[in-house]
C-alpha atoms as a PDB file:
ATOM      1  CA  UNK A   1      25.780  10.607  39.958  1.00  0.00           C
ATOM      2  CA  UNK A   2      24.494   6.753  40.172  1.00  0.00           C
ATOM      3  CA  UNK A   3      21.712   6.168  37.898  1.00  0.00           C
ATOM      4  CA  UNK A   4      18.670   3.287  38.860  1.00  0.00           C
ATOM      5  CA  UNK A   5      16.150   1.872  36.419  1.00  0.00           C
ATOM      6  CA  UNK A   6      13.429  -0.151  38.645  1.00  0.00           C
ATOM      7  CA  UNK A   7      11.108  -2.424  37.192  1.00  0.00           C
ATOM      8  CA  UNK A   8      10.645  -0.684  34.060  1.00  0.00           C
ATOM      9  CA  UNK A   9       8.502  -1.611  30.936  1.00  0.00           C
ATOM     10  CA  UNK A  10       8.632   0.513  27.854  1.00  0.00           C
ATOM     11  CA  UNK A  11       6.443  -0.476  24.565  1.00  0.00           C
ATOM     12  CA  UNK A  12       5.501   0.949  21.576  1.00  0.00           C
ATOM     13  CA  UNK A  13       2.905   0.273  18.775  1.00  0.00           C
ATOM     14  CA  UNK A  14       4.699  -0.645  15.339  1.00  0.00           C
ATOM     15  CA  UNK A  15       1.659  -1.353  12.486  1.00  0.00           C
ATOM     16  CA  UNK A  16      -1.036  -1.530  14.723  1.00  0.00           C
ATOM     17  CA  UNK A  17       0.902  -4.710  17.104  1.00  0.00           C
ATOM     18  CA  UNK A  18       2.776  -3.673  20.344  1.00  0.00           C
ATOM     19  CA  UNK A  19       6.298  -3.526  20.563  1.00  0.00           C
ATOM     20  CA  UNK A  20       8.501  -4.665  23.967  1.00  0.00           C
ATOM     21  CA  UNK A  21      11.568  -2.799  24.335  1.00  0.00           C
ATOM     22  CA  UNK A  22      11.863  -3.758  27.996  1.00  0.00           C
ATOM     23  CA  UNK A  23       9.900  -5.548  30.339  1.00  0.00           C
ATOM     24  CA  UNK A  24      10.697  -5.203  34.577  1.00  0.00           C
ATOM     25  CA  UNK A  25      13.904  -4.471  33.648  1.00  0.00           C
ATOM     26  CA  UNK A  26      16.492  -3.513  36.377  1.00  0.00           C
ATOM     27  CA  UNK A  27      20.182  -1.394  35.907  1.00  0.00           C
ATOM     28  CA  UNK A  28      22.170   0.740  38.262  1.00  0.00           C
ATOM     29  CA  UNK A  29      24.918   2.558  36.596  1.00  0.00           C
ATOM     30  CA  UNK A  30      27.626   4.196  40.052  1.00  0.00           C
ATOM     31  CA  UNK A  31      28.720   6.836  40.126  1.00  0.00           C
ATOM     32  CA  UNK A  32      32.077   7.596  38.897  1.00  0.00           C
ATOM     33  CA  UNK A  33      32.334   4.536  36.272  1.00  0.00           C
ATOM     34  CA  UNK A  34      32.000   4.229  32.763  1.00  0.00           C
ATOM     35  CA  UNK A  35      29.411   2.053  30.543  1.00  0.00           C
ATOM     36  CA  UNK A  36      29.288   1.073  27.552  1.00  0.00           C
ATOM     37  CA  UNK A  37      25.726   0.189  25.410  1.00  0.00           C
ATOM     38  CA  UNK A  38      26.178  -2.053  22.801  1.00  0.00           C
ATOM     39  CA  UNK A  39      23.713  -4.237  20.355  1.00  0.00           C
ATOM     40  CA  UNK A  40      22.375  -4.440  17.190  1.00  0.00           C
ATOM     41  CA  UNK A  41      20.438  -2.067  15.781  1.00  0.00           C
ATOM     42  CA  UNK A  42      16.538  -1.451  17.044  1.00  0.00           C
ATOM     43  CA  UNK A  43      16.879  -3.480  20.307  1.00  0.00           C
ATOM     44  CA  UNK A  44      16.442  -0.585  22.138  1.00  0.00           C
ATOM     45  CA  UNK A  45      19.704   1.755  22.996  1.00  0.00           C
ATOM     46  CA  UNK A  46      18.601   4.701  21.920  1.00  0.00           C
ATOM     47  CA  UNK A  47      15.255   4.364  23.526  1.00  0.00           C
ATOM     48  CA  UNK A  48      16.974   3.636  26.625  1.00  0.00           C
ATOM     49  CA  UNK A  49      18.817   6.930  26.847  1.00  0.00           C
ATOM     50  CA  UNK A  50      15.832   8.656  26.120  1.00  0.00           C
ATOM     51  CA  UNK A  51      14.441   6.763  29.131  1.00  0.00           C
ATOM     52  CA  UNK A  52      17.402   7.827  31.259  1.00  0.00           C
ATOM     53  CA  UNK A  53      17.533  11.603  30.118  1.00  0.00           C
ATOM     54  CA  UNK A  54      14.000  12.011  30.412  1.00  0.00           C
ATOM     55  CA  UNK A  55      13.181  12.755  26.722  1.00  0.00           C
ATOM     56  CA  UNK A  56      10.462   9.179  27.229  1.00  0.00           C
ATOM     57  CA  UNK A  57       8.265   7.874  30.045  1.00  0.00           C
ATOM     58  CA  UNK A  58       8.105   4.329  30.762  1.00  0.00           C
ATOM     59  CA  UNK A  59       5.200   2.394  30.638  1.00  0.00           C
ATOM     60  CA  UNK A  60       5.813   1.196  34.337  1.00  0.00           C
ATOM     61  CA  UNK A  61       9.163   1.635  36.738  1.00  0.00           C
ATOM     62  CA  UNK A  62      10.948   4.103  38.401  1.00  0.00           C
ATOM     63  CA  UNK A  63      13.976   5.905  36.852  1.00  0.00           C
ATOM     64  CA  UNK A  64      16.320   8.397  39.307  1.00  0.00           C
ATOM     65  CA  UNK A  65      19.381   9.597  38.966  1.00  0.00           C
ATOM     66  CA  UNK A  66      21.006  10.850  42.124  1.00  0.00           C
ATOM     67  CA  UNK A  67      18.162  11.608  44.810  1.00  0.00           C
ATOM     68  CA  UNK A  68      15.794  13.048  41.265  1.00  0.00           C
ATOM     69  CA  UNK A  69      13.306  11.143  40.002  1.00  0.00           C
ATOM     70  CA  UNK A  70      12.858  11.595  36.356  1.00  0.00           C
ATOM     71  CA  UNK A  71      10.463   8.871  35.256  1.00  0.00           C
ATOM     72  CA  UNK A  72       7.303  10.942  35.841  1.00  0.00           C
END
């Protein structure tokens, strides 16, 4: 099943300041392929799965996978 992130912006607050993960950021992952994540640790990987399984809202965007939205 493809998977679509639209114009999404996820923040937190760290010590009182807010925290970007993403801002308007755009992926489609097709269906029937393979990806890997990669980075360093805290730049957001895990936050973006939890994004994409629906675990965590996004500030702003649209997430669906298939024909199912699952950023609400």
């Amino acid at each position: 099943m493809e998977i679509r992130l639209g114009n999404i912006t996820k923040s937190y607050q760290d010590s009182g300041n807010r925290r970007i993960l993403f801002e308007k950021m755009d992926a489609f992952f097709p269906s029937g392929h393979r990806c890997v994540i990669l980075g360093k640790s805290g730049v957001g990987k895990s936050s973006l799965l939890n994004l994409i399984s629906g675990i965590d809202t996004p500030d702003q965007g649209e997430i669906t996978i298939g024909e199912q939205r699952v950023s609400e």
